[in-house]
Protein backbone atom coordinates (compact mmCIF):
# COMPACT_ATOMS: atom_id res chain seq x y z
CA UNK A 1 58.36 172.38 101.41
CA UNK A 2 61.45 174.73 101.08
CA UNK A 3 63.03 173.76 97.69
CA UNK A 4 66.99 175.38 97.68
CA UNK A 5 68.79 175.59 94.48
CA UNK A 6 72.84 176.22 93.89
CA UNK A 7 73.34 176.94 90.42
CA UNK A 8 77.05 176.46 89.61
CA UNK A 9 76.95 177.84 86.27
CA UNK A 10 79.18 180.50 85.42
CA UNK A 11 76.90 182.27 83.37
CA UNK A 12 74.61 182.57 86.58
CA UNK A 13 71.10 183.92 85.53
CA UNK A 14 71.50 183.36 81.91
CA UNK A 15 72.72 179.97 81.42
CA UNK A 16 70.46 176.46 80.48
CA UNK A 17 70.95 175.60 84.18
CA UNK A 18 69.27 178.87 85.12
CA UNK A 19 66.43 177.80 83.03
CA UNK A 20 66.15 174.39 83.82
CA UNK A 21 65.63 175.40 87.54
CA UNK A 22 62.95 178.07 86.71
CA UNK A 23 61.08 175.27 85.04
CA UNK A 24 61.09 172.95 88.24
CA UNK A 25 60.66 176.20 90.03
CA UNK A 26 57.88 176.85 88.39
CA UNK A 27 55.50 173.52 89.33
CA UNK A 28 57.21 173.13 92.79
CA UNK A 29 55.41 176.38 93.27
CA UNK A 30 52.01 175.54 91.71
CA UNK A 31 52.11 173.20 94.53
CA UNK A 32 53.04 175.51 97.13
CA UNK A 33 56.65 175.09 98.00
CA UNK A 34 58.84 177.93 99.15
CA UNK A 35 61.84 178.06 96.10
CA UNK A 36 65.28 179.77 96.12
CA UNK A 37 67.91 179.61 93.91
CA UNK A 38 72.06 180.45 94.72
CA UNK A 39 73.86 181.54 91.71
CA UNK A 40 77.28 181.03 92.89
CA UNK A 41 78.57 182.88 90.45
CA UNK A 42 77.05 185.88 91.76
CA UNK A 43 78.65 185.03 95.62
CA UNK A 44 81.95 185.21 97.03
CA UNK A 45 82.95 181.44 97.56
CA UNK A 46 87.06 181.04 98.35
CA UNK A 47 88.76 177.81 98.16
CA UNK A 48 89.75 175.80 101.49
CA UNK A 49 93.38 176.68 102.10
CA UNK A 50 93.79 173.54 103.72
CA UNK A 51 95.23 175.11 106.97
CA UNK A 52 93.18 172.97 109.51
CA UNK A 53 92.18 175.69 111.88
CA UNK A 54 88.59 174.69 111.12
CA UNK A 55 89.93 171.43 113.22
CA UNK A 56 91.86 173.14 115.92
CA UNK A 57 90.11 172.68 119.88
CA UNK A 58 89.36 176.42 119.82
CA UNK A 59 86.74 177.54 118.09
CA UNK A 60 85.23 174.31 116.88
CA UNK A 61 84.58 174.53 113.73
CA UNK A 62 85.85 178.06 112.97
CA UNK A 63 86.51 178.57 109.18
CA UNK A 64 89.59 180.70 108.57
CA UNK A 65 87.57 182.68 105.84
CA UNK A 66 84.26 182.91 107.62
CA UNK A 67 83.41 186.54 107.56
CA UNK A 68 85.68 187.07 104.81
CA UNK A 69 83.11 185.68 102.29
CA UNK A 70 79.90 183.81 101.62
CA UNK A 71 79.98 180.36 102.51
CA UNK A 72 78.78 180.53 105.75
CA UNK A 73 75.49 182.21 105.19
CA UNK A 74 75.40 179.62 102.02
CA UNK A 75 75.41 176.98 104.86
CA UNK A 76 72.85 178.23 106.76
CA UNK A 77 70.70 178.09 103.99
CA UNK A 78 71.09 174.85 103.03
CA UNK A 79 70.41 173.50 106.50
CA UNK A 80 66.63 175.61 106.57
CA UNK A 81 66.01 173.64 103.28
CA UNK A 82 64.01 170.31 103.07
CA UNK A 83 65.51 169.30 99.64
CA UNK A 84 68.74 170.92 97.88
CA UNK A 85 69.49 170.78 94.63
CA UNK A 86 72.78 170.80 93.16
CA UNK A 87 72.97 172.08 89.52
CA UNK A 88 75.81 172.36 87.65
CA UNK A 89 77.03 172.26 83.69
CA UNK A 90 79.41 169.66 82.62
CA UNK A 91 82.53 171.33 82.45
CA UNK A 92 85.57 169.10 81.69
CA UNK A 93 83.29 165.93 82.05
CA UNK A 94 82.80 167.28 85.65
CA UNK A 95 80.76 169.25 88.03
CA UNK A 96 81.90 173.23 87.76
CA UNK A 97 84.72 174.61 90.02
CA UNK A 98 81.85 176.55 91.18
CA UNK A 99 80.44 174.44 92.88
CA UNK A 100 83.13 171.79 94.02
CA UNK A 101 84.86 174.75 95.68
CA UNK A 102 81.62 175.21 97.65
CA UNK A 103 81.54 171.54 98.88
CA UNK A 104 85.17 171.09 99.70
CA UNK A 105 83.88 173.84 102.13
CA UNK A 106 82.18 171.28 104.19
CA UNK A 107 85.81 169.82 105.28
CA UNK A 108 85.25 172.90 108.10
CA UNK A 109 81.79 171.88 109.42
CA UNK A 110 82.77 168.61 111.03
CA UNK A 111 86.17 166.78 112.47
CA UNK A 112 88.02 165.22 110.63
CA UNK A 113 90.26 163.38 112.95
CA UNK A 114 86.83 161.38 114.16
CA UNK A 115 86.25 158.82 112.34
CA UNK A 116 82.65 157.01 111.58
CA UNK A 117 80.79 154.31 109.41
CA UNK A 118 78.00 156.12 106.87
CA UNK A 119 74.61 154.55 106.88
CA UNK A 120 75.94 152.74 103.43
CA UNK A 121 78.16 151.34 105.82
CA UNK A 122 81.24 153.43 104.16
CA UNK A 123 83.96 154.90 106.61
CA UNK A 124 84.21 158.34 106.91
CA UNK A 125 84.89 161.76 108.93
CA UNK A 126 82.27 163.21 111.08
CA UNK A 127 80.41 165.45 109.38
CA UNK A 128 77.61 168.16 109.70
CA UNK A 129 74.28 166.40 109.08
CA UNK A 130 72.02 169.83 109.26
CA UNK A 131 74.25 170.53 105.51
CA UNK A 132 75.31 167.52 104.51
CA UNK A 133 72.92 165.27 104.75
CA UNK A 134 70.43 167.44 103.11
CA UNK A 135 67.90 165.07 100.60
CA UNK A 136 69.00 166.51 97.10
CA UNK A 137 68.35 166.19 93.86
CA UNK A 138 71.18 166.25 90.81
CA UNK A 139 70.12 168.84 87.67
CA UNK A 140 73.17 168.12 85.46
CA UNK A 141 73.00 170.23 81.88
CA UNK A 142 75.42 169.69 78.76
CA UNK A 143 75.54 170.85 75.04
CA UNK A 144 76.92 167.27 74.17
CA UNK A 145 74.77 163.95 72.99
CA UNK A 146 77.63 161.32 74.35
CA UNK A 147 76.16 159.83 77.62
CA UNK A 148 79.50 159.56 78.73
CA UNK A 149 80.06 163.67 78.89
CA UNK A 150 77.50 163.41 82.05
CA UNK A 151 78.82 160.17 83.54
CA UNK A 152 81.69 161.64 86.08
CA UNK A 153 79.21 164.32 87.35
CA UNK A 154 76.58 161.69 87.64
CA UNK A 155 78.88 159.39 89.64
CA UNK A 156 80.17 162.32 91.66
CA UNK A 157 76.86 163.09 93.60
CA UNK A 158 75.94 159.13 94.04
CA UNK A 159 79.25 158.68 95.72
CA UNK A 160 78.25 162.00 97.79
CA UNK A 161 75.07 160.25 98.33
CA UNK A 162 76.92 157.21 100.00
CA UNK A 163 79.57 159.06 102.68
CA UNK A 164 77.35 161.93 103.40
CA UNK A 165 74.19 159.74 104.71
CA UNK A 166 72.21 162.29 101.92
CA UNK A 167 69.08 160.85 100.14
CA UNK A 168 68.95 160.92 96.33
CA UNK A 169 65.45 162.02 95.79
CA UNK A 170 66.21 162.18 91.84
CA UNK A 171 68.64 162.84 88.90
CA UNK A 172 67.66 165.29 86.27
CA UNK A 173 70.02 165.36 83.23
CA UNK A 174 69.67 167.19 80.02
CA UNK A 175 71.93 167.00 77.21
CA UNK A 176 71.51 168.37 73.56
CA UNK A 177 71.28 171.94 75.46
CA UNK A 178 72.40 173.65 72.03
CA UNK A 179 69.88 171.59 70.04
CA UNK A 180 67.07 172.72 72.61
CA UNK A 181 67.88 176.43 71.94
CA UNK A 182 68.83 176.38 76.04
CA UNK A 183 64.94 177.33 76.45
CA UNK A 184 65.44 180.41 74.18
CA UNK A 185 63.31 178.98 71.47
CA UNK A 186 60.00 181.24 70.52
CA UNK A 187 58.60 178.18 69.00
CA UNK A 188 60.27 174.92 70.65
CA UNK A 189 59.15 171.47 68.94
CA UNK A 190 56.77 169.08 70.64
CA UNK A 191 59.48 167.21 71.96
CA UNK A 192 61.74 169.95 73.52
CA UNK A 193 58.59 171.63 75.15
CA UNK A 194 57.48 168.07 76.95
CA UNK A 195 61.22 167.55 78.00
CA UNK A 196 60.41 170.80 79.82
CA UNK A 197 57.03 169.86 81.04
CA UNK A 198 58.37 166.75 82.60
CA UNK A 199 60.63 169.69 84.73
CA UNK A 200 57.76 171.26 85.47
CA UNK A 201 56.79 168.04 86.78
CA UNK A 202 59.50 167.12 88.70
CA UNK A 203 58.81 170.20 90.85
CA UNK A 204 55.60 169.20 91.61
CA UNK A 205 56.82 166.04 92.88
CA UNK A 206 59.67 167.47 94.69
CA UNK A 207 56.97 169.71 96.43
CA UNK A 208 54.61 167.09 97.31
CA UNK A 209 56.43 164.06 97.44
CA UNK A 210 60.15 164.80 98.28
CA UNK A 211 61.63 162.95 95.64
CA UNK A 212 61.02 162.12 91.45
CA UNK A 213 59.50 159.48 89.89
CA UNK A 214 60.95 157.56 87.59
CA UNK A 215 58.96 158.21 84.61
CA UNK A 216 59.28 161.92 85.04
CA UNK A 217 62.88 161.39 85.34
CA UNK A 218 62.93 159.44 82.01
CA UNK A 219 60.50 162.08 80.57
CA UNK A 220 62.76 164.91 81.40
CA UNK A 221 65.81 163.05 80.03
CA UNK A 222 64.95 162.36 77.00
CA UNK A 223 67.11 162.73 73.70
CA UNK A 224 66.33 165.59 71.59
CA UNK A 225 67.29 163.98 68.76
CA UNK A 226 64.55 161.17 68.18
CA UNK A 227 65.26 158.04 69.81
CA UNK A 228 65.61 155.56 67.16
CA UNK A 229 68.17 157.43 65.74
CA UNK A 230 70.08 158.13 68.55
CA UNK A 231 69.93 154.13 69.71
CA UNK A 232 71.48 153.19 66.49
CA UNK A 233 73.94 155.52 66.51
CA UNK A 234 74.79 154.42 70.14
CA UNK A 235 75.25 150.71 68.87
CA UNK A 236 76.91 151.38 65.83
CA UNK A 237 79.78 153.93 67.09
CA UNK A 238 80.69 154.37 63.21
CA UNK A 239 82.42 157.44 63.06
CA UNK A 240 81.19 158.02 59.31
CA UNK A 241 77.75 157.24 60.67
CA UNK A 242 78.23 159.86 63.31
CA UNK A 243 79.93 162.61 61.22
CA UNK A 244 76.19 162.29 59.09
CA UNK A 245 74.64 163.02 62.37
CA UNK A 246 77.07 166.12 63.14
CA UNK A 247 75.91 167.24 59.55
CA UNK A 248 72.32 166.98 60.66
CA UNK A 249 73.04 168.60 64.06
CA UNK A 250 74.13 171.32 62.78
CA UNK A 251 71.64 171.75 59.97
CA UNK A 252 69.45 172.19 63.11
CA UNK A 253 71.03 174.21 65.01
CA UNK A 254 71.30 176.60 62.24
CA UNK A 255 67.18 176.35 61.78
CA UNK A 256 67.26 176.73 65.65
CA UNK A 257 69.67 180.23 65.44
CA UNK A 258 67.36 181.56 62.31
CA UNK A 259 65.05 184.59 63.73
């Protein structure tokens, strides 16, 4: 099983995305799988100038910037890989420019004049299936508690899902990133370290399965913050009520910063 990762962080290596992946990293390869990880931040990706010469007769195909940076060989990767996974931080209540410049790559790698119905019988383009109909799996990281911070990015790669004929194999999502010390903790709680085991996890069953299962997905998902809590604060939506919680977020997070 060859397991590609694109990390479109901007702090690359030393971001909570960065560590996330290294955790499913870590049991995908306890089970054998072959693991790479892009940190787009660390390639030259340009934006799609929109001058259709990718669509011209001649070359087919033909990406006015190929050769002039990294998407190409980005491409090529992605096609020798069995499952992708795209992992970005919420920035914006989105998926990072990083990576969304990346994928409005793809406009080059099929023609877009012809048109066609997706399996989820949606019309759309032609497209390349070698990258774009890769089985992936969604990591999506935030500092924020609100569901809704992670709901555009969440939505983003199920619509993806649809046009692009691509299998969801799974969803990770982790919020509370700050409260979790971003995996920098010497001593993590109980809690934080089996939201990471159930990563650990999920590479296991990416490696010998091909997709996650559900309770791993729940596992790994989790609220920091203990549940009952959470819930009521979730029903409640007092703002007094959440400023209390703030107060006791931040009394954490300053335990969590202490040496």
């Amino acid at each position: 099983m060859r397991i590609l990762a694109l990390n479109g962080s901007y702090r690359g290596t030393r971001g909570h995305t960065a560590y996330l992946l290294e955790r499913v990293f870590a049991g995908a390869r306890s089970e054998g799988a072959e693991c790479e990880q892009i940190v787009l931040a660390q390639q030259r990706i340009e934006r799609c100038l929109a001058c259709d010469r990718c669509q011209r007769r001649e070359p087919r195909f033909r990406c006015a910037l190929d050769g002039r940076d990294d998407v190409r060989a980005i491409f090529e990767r992605m096609a020798a890989a069995d499952i992708v996974i795209y992992a970005t931080p919420v920035y914006v209540f989105g998926v990072s420019a990083l990576l969304k410049t990346l994928l409005e790559r793809f406009y080059s790698t099929g023609d877009a004049g012809k048109m066609r119905v997706s399996a989820a019988g949606l019309f759309f383009h032609e497209i390349d299936p070698a990258i774009c109909s890769r089985p992936f799996v969604t990591l999506v990281c935030c500092d924020n508690v609100e569901d809704e911070t992670l709901r555009n990015a969440l939505e983003y790669f199920r619509t993806f899902s649809r046009f692009m004929d691509a299998p969801l194999a799974g969803e990770l999502v982790r919020n509370g990133g700050l409260l979790c010390g971003h995996g920098r903790l010497d001593q993590p709680s109980e809690r934080v370290q089996a939201i990471y085991a159930a990563f650990e996890q999920a590479g296991r069953e990416l490696a010998t399965e091909g997709r996650l299962l559900r309770k791993t997905m729940k596992a790994a998902c989790r609220e920091v913050v203990p549940v009952p809590l959470f819930a009521w604060l979730k029903r409640i939506r007092v703002r007094a009520v959440k400023e209390k919680f703030v107060e006791r977020a931040e009394s954490l997070r300053r335990g969590v910063d202490q040496p």
